[in-house]
C-alpha atoms as a PDB file:
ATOM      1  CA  UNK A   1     140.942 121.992  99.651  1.00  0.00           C
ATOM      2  CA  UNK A   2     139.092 122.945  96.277  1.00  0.00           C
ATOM      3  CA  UNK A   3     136.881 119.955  96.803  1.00  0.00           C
ATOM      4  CA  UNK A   4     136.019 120.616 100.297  1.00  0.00           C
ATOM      5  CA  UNK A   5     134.864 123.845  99.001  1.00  0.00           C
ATOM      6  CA  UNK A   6     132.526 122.542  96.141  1.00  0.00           C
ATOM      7  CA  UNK A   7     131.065 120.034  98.726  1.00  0.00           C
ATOM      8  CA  UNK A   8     130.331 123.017 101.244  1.00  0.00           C
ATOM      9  CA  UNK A   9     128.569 124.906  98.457  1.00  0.00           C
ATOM     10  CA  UNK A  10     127.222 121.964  97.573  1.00  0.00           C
ATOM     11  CA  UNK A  11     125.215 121.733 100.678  1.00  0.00           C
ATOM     12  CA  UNK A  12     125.099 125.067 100.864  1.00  0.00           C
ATOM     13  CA  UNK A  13     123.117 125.337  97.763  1.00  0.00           C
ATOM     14  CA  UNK A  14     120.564 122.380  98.510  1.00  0.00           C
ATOM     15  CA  UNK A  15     119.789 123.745 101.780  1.00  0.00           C
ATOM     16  CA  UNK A  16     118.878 126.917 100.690  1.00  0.00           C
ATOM     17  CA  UNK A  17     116.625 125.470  98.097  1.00  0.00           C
ATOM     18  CA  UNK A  18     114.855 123.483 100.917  1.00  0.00           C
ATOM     19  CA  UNK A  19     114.564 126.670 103.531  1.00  0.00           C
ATOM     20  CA  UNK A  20     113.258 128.427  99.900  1.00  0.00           C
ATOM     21  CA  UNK A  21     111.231 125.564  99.024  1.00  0.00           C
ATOM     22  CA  UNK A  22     109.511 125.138 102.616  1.00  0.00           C
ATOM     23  CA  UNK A  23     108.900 129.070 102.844  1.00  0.00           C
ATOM     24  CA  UNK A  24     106.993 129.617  99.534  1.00  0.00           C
ATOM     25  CA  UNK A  25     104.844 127.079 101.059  1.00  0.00           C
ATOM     26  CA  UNK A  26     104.200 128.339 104.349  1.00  0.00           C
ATOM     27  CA  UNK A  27     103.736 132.196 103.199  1.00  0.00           C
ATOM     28  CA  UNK A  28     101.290 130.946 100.375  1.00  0.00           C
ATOM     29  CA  UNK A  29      99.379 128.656 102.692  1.00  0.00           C
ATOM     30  CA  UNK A  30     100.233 125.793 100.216  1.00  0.00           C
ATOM     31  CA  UNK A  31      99.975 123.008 102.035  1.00  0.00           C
ATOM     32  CA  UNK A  32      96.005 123.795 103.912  1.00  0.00           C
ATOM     33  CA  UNK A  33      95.405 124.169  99.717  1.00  0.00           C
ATOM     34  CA  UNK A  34      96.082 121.271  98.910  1.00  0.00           C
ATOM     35  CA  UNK A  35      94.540 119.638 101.834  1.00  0.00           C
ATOM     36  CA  UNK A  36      91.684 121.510 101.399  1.00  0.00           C
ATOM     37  CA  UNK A  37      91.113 120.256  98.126  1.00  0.00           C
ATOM     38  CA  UNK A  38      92.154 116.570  98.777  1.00  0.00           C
ATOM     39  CA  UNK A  39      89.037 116.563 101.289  1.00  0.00           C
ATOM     40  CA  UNK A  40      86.509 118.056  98.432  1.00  0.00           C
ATOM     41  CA  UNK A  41      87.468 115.451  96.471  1.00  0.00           C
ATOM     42  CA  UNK A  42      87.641 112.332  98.727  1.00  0.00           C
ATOM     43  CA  UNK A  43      84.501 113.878  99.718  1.00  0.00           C
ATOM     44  CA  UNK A  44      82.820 113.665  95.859  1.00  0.00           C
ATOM     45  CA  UNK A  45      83.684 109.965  95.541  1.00  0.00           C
ATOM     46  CA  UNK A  46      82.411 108.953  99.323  1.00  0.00           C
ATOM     47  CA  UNK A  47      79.210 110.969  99.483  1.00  0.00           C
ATOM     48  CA  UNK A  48      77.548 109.688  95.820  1.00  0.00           C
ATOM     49  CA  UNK A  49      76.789 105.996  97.952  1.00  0.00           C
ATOM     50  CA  UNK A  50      73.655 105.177  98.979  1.00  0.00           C
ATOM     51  CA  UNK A  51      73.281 104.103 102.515  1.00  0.00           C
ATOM     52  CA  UNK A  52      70.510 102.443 104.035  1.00  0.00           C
ATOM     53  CA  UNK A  53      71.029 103.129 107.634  1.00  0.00           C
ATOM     54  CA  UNK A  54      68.456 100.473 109.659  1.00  0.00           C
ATOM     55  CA  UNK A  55      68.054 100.211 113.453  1.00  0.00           C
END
């Protein structure tokens, strides 16, 4: 019975570090951060080539 125990605390545990995990980054807006800045910077190494648009 003492190992069911450790395994149910176990899991217990982990899934309180995910539910912690997932709502530090939904209160601090984490993940539209990081987004945010991934598009700045794709943006910085896309928009430095020249194009020569011709119709």
């Amino acid at each position: 019975m003492g190992k069911a125990i450790k395994i149910i605390l176990k899991i217990a545990a982990i899934l309180s570090a995910v539910i912690g995990v997932l709502f530090v980054v939904y209160f601090w807006n984490l993940d539209q951060k990081v987004l945010g800045w991934s598009y700045v910077q794709v943006n910085k190494i896309f928009d430095r080539k020249q194009t020569d648009v011709k119709f």
